[in-house]
N, C-alpha and C. Protein backbone atom coordinates (compact mmCIF):
# COMPACT_ATOMS: atom_id res chain seq x y z
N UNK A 1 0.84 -1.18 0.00
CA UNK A 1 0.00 0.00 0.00
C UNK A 1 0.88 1.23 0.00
N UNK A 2 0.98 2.39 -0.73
CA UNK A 2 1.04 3.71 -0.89
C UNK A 2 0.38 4.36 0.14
N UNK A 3 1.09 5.14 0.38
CA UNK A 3 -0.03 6.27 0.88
C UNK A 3 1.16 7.88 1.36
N UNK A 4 0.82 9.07 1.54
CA UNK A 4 1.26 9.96 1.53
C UNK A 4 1.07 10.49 3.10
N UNK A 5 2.74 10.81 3.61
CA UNK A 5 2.80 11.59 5.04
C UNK A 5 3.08 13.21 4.83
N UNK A 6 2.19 13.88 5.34
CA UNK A 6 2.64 15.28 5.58
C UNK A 6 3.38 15.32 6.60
N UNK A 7 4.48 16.25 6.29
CA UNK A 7 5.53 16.49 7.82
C UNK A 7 5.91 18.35 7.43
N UNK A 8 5.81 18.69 8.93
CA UNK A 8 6.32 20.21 9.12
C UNK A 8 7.93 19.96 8.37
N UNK A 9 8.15 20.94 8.22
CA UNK A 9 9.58 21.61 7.66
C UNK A 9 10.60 20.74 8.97
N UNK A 10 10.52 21.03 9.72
CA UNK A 10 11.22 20.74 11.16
C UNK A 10 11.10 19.03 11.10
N UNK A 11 9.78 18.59 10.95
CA UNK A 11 9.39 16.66 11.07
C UNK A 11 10.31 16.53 9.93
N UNK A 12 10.16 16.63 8.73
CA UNK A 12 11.37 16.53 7.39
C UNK A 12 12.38 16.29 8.06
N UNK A 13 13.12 17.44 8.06
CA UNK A 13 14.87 17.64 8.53
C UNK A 13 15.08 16.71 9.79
N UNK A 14 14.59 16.54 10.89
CA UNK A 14 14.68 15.65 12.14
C UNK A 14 14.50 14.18 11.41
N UNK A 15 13.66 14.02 10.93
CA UNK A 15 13.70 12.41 9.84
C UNK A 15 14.76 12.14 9.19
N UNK A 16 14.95 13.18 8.50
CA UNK A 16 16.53 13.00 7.25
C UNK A 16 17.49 13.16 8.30
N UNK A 17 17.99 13.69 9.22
CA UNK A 17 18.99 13.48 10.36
C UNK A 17 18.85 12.00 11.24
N UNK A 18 17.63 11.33 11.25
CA UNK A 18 17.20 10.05 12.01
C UNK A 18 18.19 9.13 11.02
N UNK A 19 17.45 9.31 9.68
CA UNK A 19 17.96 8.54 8.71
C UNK A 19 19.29 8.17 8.17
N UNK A 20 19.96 9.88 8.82
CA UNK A 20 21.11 9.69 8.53
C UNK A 20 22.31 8.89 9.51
N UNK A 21 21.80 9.20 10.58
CA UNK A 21 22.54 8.46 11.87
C UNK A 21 22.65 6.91 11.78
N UNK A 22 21.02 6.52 11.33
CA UNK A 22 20.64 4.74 11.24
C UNK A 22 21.63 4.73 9.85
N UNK A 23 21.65 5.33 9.19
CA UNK A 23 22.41 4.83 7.61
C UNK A 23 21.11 4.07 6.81
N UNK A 24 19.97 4.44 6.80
CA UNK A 24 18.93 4.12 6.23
C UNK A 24 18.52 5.58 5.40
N UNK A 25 17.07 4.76 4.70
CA UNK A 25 16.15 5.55 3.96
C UNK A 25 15.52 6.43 4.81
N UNK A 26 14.88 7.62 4.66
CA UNK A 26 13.83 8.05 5.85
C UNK A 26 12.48 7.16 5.38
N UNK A 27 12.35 6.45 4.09
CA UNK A 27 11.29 5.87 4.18
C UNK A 27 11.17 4.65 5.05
N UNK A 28 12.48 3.58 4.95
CA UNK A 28 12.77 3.04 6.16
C UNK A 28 12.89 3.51 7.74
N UNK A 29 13.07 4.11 8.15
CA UNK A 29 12.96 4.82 9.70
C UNK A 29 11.81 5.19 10.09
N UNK A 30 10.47 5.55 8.90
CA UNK A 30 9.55 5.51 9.09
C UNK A 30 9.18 4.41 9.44
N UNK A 31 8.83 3.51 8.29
CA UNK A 31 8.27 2.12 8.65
C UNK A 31 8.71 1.61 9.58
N UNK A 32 10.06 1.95 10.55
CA UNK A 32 10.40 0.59 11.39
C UNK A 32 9.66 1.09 12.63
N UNK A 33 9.46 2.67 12.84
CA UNK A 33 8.75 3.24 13.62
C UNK A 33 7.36 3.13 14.00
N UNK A 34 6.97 2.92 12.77
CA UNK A 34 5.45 2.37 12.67
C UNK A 34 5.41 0.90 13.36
N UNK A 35 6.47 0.03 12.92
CA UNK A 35 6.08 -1.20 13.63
C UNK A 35 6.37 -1.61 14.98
N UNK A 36 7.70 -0.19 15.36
CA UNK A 36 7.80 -0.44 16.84
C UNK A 36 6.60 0.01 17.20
N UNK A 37 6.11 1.18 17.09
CA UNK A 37 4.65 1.55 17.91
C UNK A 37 3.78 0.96 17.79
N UNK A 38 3.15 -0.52 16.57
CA UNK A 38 2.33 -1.18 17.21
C UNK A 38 2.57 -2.36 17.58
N UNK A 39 3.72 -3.00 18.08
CA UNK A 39 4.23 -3.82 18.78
C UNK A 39 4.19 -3.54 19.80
N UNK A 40 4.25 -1.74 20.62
CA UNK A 40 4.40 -1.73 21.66
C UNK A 40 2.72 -1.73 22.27
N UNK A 41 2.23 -0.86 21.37
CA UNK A 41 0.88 -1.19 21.46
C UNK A 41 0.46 -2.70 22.21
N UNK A 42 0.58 -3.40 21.10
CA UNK A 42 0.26 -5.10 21.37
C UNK A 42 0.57 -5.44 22.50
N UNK A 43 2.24 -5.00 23.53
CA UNK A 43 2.43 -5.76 24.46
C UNK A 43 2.07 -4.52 25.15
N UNK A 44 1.41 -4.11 25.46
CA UNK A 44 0.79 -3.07 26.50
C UNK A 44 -0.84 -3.75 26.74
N UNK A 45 -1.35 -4.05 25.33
CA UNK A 45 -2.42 -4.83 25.72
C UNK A 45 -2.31 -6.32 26.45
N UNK A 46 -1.40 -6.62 25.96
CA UNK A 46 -1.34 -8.31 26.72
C UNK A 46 -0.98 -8.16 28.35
N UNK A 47 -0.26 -7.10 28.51
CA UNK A 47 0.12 -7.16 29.69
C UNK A 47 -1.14 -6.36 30.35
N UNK A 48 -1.88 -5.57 29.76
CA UNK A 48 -3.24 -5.41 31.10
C UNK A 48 -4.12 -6.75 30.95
N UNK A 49 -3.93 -7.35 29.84
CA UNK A 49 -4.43 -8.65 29.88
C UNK A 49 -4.31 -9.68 31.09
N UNK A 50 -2.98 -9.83 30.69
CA UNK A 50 -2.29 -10.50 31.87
C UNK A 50 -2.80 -9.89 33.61
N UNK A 51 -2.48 -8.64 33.73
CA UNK A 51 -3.04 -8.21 34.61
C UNK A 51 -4.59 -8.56 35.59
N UNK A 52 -4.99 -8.11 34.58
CA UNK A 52 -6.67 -8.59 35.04
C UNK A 52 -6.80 -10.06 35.18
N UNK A 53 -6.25 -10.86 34.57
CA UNK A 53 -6.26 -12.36 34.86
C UNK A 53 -5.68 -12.75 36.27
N UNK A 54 -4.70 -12.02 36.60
CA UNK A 54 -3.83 -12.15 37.72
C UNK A 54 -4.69 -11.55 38.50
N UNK A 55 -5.55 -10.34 38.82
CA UNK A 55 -6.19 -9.74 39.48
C UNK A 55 -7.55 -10.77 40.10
N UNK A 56 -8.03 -11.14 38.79
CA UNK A 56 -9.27 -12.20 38.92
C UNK A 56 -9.29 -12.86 39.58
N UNK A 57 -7.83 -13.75 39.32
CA UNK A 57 -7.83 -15.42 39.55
C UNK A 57 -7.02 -15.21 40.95
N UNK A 58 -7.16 -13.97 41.46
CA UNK A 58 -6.17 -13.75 43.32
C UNK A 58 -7.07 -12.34 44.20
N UNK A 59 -8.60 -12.53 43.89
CA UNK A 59 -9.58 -11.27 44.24
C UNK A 59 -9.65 -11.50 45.67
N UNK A 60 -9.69 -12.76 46.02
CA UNK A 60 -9.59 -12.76 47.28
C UNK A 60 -8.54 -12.32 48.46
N UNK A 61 -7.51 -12.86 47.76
CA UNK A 61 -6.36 -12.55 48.30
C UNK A 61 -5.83 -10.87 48.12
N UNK A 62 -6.16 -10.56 47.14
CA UNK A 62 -5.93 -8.89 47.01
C UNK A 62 -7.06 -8.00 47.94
N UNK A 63 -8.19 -8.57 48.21
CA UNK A 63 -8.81 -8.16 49.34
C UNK A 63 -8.71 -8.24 50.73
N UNK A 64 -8.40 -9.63 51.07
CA UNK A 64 -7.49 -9.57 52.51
C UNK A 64 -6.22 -8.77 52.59
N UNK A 65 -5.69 -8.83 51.80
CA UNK A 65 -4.54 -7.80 51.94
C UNK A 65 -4.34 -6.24 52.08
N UNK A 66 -5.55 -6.08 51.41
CA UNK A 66 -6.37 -4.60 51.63
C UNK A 66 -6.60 -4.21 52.60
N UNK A 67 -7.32 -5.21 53.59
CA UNK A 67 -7.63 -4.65 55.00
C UNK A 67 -6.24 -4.93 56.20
């Protein structure tokens, strides 16, 4: 898929300096950016996942401990 990013004057130049440091494309530094942020996404959900399971399956015990 194609598709077109607008960037301020400033987002440009900070990209082409990203790009230049990694020794990549800025079209690459984009994309890898994109996939760290929804990877991190993903494990942010699993882990409140995780959470609430842990919360569930120990309600009792997180309530005695309360008082």
């Amino acid at each position: 898929m194609a598709m077109t990013l607008r960037l301020t004057d400033e987002e440009t130049e900070a990209l082409r300096r990203q790009a230049e440091r990694e020794h990549r494309s800025m079209h690459e530094v984009v994309r890898l950016a994109l996939v760290d942020r929804i990877e991190q996404g993903d494990r942010s959900e699993h882990i409140k996942r995780l959470a609430n399971e842990v919360k569930d399956r120990h309600a009792g015990l997180l309530a005695r401990l309360a008082e």
